[in-house]
N, C-alpha and C. Protein backbone atom coordinates (compact mmCIF):
# COMPACT_ATOMS: atom_id res chain seq x y z
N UNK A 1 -5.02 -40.77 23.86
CA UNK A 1 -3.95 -39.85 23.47
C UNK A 1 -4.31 -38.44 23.92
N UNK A 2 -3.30 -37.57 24.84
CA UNK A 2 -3.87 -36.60 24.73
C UNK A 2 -2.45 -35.59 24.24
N UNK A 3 -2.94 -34.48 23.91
CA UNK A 3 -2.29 -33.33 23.07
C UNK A 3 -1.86 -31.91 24.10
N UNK A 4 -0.50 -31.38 24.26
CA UNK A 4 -0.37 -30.40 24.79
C UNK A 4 0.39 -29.77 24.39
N UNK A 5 0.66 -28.46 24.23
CA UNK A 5 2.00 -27.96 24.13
C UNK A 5 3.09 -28.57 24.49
N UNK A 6 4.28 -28.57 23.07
CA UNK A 6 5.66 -28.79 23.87
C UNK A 6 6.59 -27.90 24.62
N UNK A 7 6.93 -26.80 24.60
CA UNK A 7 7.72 -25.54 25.67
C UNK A 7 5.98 -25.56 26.47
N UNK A 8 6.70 -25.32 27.85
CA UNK A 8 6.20 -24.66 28.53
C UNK A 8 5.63 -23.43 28.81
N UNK A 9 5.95 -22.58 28.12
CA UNK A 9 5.66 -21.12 27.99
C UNK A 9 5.85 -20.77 26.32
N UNK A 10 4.70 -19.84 25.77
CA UNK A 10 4.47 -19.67 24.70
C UNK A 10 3.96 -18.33 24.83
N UNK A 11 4.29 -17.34 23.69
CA UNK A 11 3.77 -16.19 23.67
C UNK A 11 3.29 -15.28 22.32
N UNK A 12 2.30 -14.75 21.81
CA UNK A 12 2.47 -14.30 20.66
C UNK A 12 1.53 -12.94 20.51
N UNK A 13 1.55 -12.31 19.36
CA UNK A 13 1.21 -10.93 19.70
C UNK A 13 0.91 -10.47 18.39
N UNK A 14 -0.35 -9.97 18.10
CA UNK A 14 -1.01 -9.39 16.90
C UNK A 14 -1.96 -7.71 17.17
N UNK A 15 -2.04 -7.10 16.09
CA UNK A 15 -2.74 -6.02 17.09
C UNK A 15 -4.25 -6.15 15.61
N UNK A 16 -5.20 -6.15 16.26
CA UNK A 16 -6.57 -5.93 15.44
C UNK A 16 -7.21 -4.58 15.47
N UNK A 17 -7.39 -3.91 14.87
CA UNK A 17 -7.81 -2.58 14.95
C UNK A 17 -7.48 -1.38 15.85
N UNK A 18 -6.07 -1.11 16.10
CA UNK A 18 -5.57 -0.56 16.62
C UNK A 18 -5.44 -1.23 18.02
N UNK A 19 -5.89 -2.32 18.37
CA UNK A 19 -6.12 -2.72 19.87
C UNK A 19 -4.88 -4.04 19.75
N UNK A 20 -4.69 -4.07 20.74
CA UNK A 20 -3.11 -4.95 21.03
C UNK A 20 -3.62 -6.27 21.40
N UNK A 21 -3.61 -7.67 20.99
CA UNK A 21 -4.11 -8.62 21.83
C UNK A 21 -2.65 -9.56 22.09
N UNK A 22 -2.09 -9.88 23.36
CA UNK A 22 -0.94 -10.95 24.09
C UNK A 22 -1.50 -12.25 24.04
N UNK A 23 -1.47 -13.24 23.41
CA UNK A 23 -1.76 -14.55 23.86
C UNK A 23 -0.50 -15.59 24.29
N UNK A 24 -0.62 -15.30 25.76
CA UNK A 24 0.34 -16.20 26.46
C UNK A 24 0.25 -17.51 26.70
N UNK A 25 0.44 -18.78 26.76
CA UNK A 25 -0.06 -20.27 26.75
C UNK A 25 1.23 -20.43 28.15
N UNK A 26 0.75 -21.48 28.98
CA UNK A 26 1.37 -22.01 29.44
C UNK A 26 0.87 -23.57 29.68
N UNK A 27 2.16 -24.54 30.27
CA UNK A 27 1.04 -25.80 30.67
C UNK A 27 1.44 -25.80 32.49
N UNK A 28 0.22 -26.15 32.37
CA UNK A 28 -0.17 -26.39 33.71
C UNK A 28 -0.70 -27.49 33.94
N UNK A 29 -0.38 -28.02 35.71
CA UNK A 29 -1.62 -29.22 35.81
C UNK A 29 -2.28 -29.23 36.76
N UNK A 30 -2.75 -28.18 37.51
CA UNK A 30 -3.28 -27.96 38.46
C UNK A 30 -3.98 -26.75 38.27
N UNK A 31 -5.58 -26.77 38.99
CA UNK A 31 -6.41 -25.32 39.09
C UNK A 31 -5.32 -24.23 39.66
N UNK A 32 -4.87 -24.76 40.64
CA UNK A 32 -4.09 -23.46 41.33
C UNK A 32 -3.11 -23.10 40.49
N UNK A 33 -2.28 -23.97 39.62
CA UNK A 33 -0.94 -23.37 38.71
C UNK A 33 -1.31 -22.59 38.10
N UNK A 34 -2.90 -22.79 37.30
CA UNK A 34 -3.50 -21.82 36.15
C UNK A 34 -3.40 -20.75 36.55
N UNK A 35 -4.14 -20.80 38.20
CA UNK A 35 -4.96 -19.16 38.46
C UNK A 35 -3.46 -18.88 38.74
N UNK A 36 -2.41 -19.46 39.38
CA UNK A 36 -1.15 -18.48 39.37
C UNK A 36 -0.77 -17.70 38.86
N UNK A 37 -0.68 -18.36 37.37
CA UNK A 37 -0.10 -17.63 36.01
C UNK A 37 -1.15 -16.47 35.57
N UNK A 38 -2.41 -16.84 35.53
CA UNK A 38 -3.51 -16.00 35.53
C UNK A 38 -3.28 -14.42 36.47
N UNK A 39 -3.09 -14.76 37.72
CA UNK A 39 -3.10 -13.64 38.28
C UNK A 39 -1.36 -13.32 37.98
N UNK A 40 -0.54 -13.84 38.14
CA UNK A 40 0.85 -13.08 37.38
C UNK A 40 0.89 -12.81 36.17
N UNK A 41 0.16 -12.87 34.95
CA UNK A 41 0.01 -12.34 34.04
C UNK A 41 -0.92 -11.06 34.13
N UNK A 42 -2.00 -10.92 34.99
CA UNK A 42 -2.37 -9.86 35.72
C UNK A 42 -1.50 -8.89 35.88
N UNK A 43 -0.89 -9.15 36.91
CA UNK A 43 0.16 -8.63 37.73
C UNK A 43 1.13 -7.53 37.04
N UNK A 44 1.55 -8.42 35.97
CA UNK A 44 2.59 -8.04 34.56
C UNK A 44 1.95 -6.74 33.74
N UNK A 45 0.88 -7.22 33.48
CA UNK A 45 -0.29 -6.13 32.36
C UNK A 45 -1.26 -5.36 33.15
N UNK A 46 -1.34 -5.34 34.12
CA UNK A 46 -1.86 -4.18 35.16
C UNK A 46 -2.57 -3.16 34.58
N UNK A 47 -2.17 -2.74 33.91
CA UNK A 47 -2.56 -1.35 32.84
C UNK A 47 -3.79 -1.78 32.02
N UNK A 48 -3.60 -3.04 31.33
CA UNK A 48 -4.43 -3.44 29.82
C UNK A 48 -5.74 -3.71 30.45
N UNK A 49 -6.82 -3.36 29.88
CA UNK A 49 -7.97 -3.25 29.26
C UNK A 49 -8.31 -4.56 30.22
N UNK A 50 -8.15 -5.50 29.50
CA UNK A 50 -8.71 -7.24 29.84
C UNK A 50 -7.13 -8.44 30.09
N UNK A 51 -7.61 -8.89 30.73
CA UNK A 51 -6.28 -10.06 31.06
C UNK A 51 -7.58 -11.47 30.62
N UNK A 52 -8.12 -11.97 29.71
CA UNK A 52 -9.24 -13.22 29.30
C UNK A 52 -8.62 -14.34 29.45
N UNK A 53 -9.26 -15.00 30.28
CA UNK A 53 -8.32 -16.86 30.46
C UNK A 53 -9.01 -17.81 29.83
N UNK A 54 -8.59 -18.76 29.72
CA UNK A 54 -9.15 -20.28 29.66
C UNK A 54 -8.17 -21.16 29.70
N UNK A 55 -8.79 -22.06 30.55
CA UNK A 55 -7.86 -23.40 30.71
C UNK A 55 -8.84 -24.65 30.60
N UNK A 56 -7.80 -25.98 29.88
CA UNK A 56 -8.38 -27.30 30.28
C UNK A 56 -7.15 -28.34 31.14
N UNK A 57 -7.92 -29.21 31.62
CA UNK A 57 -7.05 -29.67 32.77
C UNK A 57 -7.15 -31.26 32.45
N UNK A 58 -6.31 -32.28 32.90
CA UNK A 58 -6.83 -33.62 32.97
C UNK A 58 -6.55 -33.98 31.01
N UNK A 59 -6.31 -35.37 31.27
CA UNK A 59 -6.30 -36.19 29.96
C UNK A 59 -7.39 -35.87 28.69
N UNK A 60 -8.58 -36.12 29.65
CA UNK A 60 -9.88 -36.06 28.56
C UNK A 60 -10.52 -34.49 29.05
N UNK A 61 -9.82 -33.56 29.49
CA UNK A 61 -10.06 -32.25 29.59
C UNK A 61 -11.35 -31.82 30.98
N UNK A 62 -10.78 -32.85 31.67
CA UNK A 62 -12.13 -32.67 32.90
C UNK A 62 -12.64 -31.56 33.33
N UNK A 63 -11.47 -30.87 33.63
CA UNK A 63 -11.61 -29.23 34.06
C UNK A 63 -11.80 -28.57 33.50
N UNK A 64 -12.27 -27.69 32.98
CA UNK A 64 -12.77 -26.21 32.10
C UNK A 64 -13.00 -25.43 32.21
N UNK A 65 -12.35 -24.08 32.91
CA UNK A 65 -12.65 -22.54 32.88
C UNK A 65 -12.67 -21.84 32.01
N UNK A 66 -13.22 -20.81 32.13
CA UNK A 66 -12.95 -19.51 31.14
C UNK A 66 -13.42 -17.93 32.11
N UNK A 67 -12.80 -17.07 31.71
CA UNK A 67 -13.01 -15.96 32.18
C UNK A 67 -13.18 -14.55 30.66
N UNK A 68 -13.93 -13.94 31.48
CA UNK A 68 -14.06 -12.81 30.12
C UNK A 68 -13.83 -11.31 30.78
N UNK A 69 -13.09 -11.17 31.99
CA UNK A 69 -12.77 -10.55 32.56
C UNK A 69 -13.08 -8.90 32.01
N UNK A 70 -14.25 -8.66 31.98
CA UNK A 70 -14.74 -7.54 32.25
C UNK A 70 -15.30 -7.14 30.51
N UNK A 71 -15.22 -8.31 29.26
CA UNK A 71 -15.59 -8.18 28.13
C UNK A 71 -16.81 -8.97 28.18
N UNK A 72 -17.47 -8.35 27.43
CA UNK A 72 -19.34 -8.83 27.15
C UNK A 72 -19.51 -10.47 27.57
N UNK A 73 -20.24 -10.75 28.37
CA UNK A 73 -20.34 -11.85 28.26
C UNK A 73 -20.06 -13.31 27.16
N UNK A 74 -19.32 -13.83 27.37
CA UNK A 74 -19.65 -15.18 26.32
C UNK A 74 -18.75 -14.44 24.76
N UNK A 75 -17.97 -13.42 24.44
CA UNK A 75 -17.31 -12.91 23.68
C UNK A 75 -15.57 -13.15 23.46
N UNK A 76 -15.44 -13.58 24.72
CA UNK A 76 -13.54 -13.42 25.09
C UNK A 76 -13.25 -14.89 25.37
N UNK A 77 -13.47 -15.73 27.14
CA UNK A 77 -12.95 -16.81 27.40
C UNK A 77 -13.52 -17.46 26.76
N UNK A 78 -14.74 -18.04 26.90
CA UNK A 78 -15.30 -19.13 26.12
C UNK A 78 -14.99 -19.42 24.65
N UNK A 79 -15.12 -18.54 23.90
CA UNK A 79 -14.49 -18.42 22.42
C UNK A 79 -12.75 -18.98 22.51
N UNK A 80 -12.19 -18.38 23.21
CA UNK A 80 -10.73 -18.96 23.92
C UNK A 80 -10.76 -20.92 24.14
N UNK A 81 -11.63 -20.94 25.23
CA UNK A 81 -12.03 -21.78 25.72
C UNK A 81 -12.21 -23.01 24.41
N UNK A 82 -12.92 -22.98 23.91
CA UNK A 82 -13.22 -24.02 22.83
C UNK A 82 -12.32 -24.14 21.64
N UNK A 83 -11.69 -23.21 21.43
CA UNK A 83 -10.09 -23.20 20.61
C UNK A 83 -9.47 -24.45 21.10
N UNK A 84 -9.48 -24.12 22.61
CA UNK A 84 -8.74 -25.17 23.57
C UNK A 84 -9.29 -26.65 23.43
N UNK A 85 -10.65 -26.73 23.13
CA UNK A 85 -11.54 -28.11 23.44
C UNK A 85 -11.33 -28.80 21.97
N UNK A 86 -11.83 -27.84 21.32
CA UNK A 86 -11.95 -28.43 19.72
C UNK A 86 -10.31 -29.22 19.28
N UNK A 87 -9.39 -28.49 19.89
CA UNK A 87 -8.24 -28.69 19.37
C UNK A 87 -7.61 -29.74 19.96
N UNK A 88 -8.08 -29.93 20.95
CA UNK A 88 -7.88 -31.50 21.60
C UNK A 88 -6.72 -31.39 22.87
N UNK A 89 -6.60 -30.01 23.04
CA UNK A 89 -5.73 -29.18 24.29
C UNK A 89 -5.86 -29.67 25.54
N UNK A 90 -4.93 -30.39 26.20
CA UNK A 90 -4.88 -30.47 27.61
C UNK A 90 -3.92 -29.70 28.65
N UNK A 91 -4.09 -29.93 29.66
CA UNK A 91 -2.89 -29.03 30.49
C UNK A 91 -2.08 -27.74 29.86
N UNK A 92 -3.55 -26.92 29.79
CA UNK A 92 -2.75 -25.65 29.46
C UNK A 92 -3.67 -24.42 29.67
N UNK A 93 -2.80 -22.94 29.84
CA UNK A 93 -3.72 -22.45 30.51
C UNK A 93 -3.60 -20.99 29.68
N UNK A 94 -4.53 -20.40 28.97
CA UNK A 94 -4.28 -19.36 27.94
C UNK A 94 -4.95 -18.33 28.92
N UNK A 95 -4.01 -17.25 28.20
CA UNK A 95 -3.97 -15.60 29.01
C UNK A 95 -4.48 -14.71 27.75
N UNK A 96 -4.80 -14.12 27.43
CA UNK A 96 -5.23 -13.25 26.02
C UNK A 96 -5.49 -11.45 26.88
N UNK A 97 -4.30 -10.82 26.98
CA UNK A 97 -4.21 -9.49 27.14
C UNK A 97 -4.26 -8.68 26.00
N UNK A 98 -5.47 -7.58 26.50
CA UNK A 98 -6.09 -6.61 25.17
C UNK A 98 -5.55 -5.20 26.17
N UNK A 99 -4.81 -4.49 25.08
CA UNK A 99 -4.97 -3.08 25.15
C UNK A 99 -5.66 -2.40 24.27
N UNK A 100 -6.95 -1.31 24.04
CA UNK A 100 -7.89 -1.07 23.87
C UNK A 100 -7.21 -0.23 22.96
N UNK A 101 -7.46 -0.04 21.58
CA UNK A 101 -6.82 0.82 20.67
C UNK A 101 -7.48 1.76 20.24
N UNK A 102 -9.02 1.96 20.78
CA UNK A 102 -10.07 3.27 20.84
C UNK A 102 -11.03 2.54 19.46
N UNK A 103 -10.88 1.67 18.99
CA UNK A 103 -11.67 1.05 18.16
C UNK A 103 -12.83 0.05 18.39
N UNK A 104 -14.07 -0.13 18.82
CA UNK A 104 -14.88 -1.15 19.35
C UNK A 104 -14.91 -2.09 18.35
N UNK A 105 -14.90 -3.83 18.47
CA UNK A 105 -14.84 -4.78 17.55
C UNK A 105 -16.31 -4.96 17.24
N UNK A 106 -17.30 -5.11 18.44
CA UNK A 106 -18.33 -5.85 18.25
C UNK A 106 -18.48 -7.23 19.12
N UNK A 107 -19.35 -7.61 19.15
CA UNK A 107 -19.52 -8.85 19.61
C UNK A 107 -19.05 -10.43 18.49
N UNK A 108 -19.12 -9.92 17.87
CA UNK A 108 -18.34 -10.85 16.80
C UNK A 108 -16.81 -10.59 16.64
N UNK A 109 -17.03 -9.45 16.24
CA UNK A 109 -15.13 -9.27 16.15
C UNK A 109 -14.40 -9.65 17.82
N UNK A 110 -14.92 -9.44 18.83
CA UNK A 110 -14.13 -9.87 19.99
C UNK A 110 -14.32 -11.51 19.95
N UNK A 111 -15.61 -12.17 19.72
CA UNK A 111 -14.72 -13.43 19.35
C UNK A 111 -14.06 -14.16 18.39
N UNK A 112 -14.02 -13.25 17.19
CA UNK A 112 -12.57 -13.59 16.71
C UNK A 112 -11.56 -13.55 17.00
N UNK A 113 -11.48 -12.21 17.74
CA UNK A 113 -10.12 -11.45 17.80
C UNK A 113 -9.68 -12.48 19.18
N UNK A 114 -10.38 -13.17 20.22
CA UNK A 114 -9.75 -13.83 20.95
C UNK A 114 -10.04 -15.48 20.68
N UNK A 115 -10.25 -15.99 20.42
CA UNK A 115 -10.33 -17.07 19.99
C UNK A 115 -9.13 -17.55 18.91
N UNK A 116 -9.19 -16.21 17.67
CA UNK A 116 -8.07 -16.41 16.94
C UNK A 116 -6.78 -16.07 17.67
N UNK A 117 -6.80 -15.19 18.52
CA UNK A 117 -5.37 -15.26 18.78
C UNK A 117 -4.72 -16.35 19.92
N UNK A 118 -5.65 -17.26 20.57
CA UNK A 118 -5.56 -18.51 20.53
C UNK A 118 -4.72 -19.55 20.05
N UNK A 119 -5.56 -19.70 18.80
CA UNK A 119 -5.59 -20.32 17.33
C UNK A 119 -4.46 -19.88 17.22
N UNK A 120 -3.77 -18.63 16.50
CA UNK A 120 -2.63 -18.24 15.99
C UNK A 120 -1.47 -18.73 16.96
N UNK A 121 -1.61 -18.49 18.24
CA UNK A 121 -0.69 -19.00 19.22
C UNK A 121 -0.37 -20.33 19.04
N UNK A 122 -1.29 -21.32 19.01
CA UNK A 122 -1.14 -22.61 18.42
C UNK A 122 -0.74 -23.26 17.28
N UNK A 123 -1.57 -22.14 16.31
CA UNK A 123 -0.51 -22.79 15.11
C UNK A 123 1.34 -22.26 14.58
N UNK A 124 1.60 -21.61 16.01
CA UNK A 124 2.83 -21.05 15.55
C UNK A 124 4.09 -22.00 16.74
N UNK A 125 3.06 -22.88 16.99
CA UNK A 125 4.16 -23.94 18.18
C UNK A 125 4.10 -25.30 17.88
N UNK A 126 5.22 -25.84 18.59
CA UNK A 126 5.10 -27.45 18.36
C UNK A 126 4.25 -28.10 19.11
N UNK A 127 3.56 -29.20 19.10
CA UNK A 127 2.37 -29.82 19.97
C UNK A 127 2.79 -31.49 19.80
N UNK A 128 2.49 -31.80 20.96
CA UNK A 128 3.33 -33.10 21.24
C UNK A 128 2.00 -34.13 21.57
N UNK A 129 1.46 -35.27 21.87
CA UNK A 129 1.07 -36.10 22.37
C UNK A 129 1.82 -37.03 23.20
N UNK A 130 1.32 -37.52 24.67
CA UNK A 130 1.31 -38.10 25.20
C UNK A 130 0.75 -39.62 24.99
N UNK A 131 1.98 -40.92 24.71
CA UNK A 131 1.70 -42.34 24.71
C UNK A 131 2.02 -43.01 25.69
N UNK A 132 1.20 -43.84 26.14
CA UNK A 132 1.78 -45.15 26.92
C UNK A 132 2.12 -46.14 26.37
N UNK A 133 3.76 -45.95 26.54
CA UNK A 133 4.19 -47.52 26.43
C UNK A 133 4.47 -48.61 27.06
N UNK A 134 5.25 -49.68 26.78
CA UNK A 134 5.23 -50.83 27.71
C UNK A 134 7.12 -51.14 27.70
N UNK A 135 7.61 -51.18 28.23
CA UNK A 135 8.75 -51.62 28.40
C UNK A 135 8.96 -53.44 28.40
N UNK A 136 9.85 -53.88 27.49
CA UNK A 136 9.80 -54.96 27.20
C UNK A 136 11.54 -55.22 27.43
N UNK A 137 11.74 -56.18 28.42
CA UNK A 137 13.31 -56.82 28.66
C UNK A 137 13.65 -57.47 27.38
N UNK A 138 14.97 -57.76 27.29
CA UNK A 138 15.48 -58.23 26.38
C UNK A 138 16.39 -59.05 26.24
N UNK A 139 16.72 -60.50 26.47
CA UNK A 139 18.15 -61.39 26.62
C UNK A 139 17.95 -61.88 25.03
N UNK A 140 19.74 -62.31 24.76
CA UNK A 140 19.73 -62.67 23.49
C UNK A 140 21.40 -62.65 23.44
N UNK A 141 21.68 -64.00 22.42
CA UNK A 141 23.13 -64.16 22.27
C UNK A 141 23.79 -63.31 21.15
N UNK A 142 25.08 -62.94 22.07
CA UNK A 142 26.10 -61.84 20.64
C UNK A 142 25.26 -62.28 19.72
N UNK A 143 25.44 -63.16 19.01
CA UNK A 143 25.58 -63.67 17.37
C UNK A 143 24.41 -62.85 16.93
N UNK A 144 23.33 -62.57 17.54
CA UNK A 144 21.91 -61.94 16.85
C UNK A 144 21.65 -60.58 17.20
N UNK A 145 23.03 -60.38 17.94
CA UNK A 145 22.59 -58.70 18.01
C UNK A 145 22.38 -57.45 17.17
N UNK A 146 22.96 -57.83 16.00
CA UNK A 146 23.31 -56.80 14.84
C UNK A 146 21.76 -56.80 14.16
N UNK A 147 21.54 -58.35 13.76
CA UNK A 147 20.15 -58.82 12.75
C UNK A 147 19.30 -57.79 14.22
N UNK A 148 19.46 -58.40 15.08
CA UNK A 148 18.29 -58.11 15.91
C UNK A 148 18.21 -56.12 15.96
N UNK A 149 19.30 -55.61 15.91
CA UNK A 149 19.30 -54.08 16.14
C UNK A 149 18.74 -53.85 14.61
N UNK A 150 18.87 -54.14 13.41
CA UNK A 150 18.36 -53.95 12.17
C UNK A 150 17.01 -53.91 11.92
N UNK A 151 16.84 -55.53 12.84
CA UNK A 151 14.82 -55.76 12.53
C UNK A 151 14.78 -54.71 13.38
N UNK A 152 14.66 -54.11 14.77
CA UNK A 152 14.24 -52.93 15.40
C UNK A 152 14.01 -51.71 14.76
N UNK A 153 15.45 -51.18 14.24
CA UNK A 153 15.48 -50.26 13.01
C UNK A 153 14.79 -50.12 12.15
N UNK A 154 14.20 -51.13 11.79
CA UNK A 154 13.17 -51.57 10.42
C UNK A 154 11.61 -50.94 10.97
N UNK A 155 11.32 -51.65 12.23
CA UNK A 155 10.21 -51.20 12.68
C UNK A 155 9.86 -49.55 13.49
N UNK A 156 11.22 -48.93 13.47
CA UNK A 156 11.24 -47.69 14.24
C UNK A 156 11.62 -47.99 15.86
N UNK A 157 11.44 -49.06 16.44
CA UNK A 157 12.20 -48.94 17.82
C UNK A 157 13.76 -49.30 17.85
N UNK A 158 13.87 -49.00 19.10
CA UNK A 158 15.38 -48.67 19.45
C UNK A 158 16.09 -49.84 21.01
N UNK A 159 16.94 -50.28 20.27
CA UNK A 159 17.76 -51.06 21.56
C UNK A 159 18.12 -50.18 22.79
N UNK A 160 17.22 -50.29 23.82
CA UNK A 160 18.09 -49.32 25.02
C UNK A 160 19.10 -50.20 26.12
N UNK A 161 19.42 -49.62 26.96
CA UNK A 161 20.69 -49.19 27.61
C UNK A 161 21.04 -51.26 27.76
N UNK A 162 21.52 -51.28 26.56
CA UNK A 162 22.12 -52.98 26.17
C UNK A 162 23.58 -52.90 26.88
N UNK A 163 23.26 -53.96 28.26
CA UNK A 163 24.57 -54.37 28.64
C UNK A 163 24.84 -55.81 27.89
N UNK A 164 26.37 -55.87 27.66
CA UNK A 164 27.32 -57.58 27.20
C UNK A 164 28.27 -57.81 28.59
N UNK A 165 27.51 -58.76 29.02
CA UNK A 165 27.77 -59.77 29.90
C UNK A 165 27.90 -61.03 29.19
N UNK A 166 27.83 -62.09 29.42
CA UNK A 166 27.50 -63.30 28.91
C UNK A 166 26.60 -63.52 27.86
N UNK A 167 26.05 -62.22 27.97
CA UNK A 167 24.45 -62.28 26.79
C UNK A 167 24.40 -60.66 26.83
N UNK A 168 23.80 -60.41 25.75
CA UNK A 168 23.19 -59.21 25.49
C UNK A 168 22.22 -59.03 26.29
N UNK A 169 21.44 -57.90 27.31
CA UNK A 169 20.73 -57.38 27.89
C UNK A 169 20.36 -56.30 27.83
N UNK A 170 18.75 -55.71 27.54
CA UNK A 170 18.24 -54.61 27.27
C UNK A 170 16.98 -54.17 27.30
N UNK A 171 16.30 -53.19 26.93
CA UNK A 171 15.04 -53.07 26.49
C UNK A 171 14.67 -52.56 25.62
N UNK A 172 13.21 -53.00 24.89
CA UNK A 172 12.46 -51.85 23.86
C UNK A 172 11.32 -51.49 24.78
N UNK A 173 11.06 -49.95 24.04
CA UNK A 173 9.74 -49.34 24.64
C UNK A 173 8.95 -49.38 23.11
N UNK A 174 7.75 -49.86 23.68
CA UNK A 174 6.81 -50.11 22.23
C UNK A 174 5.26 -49.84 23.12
N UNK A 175 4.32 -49.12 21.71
CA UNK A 175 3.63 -48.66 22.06
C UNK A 175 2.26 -49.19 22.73
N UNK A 176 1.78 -48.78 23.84
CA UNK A 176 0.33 -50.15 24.36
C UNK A 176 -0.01 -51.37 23.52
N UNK A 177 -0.23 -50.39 22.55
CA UNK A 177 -1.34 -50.77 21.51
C UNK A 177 -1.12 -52.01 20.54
N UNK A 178 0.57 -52.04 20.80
CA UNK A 178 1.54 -52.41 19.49
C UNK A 178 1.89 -53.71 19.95
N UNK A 179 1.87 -53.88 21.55
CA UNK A 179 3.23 -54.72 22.32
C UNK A 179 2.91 -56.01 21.69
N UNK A 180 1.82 -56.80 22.15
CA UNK A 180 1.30 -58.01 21.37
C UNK A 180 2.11 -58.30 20.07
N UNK A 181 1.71 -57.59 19.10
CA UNK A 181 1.88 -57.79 18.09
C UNK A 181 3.62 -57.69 17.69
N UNK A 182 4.26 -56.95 18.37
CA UNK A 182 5.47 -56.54 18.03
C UNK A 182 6.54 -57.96 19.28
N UNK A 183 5.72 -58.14 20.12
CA UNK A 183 6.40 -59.45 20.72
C UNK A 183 6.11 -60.84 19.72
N UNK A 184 4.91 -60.91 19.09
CA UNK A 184 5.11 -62.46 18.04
C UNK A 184 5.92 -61.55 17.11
N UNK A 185 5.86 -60.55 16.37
CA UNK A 185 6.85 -60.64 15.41
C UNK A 185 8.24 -60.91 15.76
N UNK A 186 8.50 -60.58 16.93
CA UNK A 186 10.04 -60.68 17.34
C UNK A 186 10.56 -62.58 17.38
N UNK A 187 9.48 -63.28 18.30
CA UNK A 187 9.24 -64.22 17.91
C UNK A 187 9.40 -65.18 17.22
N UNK A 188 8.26 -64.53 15.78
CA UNK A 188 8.58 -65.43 14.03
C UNK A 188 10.19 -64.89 13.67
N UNK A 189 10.47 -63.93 13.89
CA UNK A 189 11.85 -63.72 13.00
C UNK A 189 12.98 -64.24 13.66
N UNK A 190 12.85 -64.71 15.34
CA UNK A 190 14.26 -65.33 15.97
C UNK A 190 13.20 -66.73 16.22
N UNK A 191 12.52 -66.80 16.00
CA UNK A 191 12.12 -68.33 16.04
C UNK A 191 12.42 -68.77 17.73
N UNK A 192 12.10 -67.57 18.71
CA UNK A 192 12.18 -67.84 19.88
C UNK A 192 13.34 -67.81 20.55
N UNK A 193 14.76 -67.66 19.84
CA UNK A 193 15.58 -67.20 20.47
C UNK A 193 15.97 -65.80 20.62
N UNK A 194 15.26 -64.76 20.78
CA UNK A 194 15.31 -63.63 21.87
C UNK A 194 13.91 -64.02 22.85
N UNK A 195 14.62 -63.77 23.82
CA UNK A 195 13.64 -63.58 25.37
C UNK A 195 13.22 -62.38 25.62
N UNK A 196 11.97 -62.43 25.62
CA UNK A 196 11.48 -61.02 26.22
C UNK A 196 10.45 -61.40 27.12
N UNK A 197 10.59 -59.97 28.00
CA UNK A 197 9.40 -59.94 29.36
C UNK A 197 8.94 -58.71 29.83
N UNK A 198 7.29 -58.44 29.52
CA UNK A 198 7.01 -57.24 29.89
C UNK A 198 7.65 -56.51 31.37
N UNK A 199 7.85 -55.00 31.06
CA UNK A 199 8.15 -54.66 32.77
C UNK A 199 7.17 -53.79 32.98
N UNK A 200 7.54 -52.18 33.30
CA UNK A 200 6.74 -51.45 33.68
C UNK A 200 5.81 -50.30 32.39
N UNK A 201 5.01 -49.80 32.97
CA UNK A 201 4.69 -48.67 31.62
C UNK A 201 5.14 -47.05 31.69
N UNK A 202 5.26 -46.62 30.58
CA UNK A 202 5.59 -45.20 30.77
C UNK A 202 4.71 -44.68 30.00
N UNK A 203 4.73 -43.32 30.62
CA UNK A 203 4.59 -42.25 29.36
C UNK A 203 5.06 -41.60 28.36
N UNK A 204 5.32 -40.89 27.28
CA UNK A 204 5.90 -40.59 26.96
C UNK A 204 5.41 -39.72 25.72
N UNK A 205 6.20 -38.58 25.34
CA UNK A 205 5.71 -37.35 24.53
C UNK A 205 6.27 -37.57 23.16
N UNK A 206 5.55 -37.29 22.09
CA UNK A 206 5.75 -37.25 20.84
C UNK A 206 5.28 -36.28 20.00
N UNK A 207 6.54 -35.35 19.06
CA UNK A 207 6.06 -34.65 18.34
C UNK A 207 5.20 -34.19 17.03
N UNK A 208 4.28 -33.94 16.88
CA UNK A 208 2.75 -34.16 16.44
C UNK A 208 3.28 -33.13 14.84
């Protein structure tokens, strides 16, 4: 399972001791998309103090940057950075713009102040996971279509795009993990009269 933002673009904005911090999120899936947004968020804030990145890339987070763009070493991205890891963040690429409010944090307070505004960015959005499911065909006579759309209902899946021809025709999408088990139940309850046959797999996003 992996976890990403749902919008594409996310933005939020707190100021800590007179100093302004932007935490912009985007998803991305490529090194180059990141540094895009990276350097166009640059581009945008020209003026501010620090433009601090971090991104993770890939399912199980293969890729991992961070930048601390001109703040103390090991104080800004990385603190960013592990917001991102701990939280189980994929394909996404955080911007954290500071305008300097004449107040110094410290080496502690800057990794709060970016790490949390991270954090705050995240907990103020929706976050989705990514499942693979299995697509499963579907033949079956009128007479059991109703029982049969009910037991579905019962379990949370859904009859899709059901043509009536001579027979009912359709599919369920059910989850990897599930298919086995959710094909004998279909099974015991028509006693073998619905037909089903695995097809292809998808992906697919769910809100967390």
């Amino acid at each position: 399972m992996t976890i990403t933002i749902k919008d594409d673009y996310v933005i939020f904005e707190e100021e800590i001791k007179k100093s302004r911090f932007i935490c912009q999120l985007k998803r991305v899936y490529t090194e180059d998309e990141a540094r895009e947004f990276i350097q166009s968020v640059k581009k945008e804030h020209y003026k501010a103090t620090h433009n601090v990145s971090a991104f993770t890339l890939g399912d199980k987070q293969e890729i991992q940057r961070s930048s601390d763009d001109g703040e103390p070493t090991g104080t800004a991205g990385i603190p960013m950075l592990e917001i991102l890891k701990k939280r189980g963040i994929v394909n996404v690429v955080a911007v954290v713009t500071r305008y300097f409010g004449g107040t110094k944090l410290g080496a502690g307070g800057l990794i709060r102040a970016y790490g949390g505004a991270v954090a705050h960015a995240l907990d103020g959005v929706d976050l989705v996971k990514k499942i693979e499911q299995q697509e499963v065909a579907i033949v079956l006579d009128y007479a059991l279509y109703d029982s049969f759309n009910r037991f579905l209902g019962e379990r949370g899946l859904e009859f899709a795009s059901p043509e009536f021809t001579t027979e009912v025709k359709g599919s369920i999408f059910v989850d990897l993990d599930a298919v086995d088990q959710e094909l004998l139940e279909i099974e015991n309850a028509f006693s073998g009269r619905v037909n089903t046959q695995k097809l292809d797999k998808r992906f697919v996003e769910v809100t967390l």
